[in-house]
N, C-alpha and C. Protein backbone atom coordinates (compact mmCIF):
# COMPACT_ATOMS: atom_id res chain seq x y z
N UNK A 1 -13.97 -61.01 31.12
CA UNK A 1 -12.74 -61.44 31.77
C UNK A 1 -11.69 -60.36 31.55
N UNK A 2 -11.52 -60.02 32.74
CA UNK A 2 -10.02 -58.92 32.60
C UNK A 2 -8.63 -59.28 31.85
N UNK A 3 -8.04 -58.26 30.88
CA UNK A 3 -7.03 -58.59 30.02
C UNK A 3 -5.32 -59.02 31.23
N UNK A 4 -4.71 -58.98 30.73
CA UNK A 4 -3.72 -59.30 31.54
C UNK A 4 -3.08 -60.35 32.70
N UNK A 5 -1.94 -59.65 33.94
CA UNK A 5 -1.44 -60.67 35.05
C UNK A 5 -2.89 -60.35 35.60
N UNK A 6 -3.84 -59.38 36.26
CA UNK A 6 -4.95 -59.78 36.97
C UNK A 6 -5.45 -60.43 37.23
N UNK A 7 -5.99 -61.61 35.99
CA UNK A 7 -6.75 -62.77 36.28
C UNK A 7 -5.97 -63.60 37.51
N UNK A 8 -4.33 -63.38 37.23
CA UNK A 8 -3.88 -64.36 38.44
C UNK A 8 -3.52 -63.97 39.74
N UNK A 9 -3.96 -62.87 39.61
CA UNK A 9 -4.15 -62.25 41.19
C UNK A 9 -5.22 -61.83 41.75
N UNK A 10 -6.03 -62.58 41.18
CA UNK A 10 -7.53 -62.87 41.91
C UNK A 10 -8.64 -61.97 41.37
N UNK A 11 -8.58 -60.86 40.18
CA UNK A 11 -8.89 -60.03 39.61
C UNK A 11 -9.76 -60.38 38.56
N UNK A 12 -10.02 -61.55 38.45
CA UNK A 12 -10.42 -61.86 37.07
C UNK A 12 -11.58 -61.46 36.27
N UNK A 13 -12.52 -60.78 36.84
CA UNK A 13 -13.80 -60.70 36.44
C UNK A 13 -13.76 -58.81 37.10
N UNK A 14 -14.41 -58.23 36.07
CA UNK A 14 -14.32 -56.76 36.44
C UNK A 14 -16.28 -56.58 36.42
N UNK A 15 -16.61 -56.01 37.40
CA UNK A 15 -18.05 -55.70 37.74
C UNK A 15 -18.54 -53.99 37.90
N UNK A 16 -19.30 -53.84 37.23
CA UNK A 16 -19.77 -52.57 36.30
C UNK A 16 -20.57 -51.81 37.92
N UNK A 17 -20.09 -50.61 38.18
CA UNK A 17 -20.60 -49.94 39.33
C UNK A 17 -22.21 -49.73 39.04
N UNK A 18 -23.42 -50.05 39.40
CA UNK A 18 -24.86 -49.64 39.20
C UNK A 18 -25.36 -48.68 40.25
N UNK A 19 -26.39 -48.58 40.41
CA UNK A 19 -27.39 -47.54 40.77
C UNK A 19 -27.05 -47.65 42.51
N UNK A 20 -26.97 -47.19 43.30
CA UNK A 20 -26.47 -46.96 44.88
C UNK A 20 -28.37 -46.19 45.49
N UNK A 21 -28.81 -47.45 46.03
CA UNK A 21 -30.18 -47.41 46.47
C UNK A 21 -29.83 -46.79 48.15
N UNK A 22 -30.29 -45.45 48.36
CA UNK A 22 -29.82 -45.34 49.91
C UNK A 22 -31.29 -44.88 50.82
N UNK A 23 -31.18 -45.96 51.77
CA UNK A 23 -32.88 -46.19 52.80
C UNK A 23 -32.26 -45.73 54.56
N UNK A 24 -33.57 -45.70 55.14
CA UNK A 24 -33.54 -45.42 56.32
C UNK A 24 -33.50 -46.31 57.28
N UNK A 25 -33.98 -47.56 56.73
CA UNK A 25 -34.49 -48.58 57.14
C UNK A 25 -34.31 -49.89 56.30
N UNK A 26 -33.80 -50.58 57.02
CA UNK A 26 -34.02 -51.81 56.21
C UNK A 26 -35.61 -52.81 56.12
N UNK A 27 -35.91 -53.04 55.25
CA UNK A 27 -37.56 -53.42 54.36
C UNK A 27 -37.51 -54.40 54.05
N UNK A 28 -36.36 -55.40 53.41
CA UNK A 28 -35.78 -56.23 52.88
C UNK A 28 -35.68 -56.06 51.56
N UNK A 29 -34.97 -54.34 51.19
CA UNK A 29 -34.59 -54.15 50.04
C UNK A 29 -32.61 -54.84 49.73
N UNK A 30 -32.60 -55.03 51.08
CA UNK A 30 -31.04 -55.47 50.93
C UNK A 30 -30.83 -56.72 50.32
N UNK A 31 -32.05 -57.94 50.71
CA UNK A 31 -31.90 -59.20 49.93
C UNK A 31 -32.63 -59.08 48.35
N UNK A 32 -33.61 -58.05 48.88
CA UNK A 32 -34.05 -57.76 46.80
C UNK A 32 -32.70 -57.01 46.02
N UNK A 33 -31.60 -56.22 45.84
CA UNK A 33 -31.43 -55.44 45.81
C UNK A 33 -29.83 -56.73 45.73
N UNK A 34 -29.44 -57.88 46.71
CA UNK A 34 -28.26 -58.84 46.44
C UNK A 34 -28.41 -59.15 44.75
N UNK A 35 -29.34 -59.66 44.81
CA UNK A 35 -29.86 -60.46 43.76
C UNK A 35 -29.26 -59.49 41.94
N UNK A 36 -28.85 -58.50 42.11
CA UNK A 36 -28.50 -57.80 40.87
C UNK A 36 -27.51 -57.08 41.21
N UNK A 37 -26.58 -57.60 39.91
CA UNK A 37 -25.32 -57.15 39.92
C UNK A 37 -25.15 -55.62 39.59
N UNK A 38 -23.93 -55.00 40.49
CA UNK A 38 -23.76 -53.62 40.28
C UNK A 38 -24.50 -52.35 41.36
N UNK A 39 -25.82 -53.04 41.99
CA UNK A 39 -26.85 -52.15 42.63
C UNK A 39 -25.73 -52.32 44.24
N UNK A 40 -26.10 -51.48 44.78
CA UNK A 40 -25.72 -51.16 46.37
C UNK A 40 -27.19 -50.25 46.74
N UNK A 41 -26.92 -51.16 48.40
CA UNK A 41 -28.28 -50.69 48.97
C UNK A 41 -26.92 -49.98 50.58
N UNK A 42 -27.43 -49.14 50.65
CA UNK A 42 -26.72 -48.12 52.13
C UNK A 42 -27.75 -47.34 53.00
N UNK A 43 -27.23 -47.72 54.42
CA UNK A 43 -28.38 -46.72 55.27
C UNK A 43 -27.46 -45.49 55.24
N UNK A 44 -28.51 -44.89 55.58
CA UNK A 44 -27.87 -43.19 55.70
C UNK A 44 -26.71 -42.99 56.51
N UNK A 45 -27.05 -43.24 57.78
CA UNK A 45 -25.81 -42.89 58.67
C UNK A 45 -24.28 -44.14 57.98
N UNK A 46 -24.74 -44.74 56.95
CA UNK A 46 -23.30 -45.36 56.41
C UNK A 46 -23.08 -44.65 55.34
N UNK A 47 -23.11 -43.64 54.89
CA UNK A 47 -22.62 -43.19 53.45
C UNK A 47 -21.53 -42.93 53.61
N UNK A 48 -20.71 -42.28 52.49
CA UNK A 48 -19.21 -42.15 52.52
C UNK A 48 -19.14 -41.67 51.42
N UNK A 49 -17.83 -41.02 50.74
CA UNK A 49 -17.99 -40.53 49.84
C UNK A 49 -17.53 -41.40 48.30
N UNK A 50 -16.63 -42.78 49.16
CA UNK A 50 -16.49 -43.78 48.21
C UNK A 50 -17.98 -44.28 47.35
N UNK A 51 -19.18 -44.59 48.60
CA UNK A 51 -20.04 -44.65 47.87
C UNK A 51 -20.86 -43.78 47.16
N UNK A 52 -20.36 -42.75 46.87
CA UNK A 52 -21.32 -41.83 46.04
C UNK A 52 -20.69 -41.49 45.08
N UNK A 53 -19.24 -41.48 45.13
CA UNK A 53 -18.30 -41.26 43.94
C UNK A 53 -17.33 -42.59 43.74
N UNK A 54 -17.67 -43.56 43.52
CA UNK A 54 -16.93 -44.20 43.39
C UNK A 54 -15.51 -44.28 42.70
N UNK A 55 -14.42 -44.51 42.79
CA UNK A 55 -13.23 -44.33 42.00
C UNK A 55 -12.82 -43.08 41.81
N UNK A 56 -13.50 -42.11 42.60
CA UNK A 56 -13.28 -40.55 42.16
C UNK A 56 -14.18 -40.33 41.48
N UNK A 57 -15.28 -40.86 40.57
CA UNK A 57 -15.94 -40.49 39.41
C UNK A 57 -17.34 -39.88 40.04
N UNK A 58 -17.15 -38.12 39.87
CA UNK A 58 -18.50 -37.91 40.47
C UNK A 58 -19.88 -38.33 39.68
N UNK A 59 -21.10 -37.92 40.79
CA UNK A 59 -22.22 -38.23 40.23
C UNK A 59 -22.80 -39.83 39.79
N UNK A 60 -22.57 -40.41 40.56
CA UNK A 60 -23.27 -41.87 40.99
C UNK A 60 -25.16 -41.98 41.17
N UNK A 61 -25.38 -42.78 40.19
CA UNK A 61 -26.91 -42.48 40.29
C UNK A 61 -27.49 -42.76 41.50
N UNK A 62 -28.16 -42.02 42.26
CA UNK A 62 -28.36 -42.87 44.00
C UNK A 62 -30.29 -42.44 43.84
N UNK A 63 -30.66 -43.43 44.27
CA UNK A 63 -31.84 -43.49 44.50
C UNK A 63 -32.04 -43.31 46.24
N UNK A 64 -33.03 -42.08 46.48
CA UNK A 64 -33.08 -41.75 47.68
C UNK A 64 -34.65 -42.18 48.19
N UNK A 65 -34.43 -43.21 49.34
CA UNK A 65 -36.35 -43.04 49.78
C UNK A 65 -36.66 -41.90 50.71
N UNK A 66 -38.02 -41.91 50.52
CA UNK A 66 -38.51 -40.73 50.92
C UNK A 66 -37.99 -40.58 52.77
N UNK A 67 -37.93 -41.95 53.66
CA UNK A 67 -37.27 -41.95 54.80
C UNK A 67 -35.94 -41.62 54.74
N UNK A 68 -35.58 -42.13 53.84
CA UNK A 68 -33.63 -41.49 53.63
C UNK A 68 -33.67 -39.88 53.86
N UNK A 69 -34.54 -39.34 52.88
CA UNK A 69 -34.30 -37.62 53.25
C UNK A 69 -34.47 -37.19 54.41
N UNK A 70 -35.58 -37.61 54.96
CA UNK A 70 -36.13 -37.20 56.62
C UNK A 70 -34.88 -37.67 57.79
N UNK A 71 -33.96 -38.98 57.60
CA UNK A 71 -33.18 -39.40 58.26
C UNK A 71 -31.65 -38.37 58.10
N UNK A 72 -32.09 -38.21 56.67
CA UNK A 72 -30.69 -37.33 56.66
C UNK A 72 -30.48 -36.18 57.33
N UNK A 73 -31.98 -35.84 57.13
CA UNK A 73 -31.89 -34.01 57.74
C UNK A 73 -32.53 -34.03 58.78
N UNK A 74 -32.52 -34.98 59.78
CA UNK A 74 -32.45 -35.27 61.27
C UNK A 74 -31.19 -35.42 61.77
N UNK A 75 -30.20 -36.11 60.49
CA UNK A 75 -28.79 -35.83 60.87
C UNK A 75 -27.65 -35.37 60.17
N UNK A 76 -28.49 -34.21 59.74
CA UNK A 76 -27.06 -33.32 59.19
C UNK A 76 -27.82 -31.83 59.22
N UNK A 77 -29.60 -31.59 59.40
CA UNK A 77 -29.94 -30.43 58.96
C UNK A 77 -30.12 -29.32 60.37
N UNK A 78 -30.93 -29.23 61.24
CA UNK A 78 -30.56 -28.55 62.43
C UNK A 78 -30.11 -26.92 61.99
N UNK A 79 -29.67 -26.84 60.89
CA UNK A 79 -29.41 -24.89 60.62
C UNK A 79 -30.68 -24.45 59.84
N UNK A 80 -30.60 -23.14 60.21
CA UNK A 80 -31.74 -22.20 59.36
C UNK A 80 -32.22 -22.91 57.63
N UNK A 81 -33.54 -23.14 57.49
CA UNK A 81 -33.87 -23.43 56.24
C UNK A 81 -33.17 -22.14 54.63
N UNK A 82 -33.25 -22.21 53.65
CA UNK A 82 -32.71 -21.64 52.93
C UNK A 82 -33.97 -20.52 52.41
């Protein structure tokens, strides 16, 4: 329970940022994935940088599926390989 006026402005309970699961596809990792507090499930074309850094704080643990990479760099890769 949060210290302070918070509790009475609707604040009351503070929830710990977890692991940010990001897919290509939805599998029905989104209803496995409700079920525990802290986890976020995101398709690719929704990322943002809130969800990867949350609060400003870089380096958010993100679990990538193997379709997430292929989706990504169908839409962001298109330049010369390295």
């Amino acid at each position: 329970i949060r210290a302070g006026k918070g509790k009475r402005r609707g604040r009351k309970m503070k929830q710990a940022i977890g692991p940010l699961i990001v897919v290509a596809e939805n599998k029905g990792i989104f209803d496995a994935a409700s079920n525990i507090p802290g986890v976020d499930v995101a398709m690719v074309y929704n990322l943002n940088a809130e969800m990867l850094a949350p609060g400003t704080n870089p380096g958010r643990l993100t679990l990538w599926t193997n379709g997430a990479i292929e989706q990504l760099d169908k839409l962001y890769g298109g330049g010369k390989g390295a």
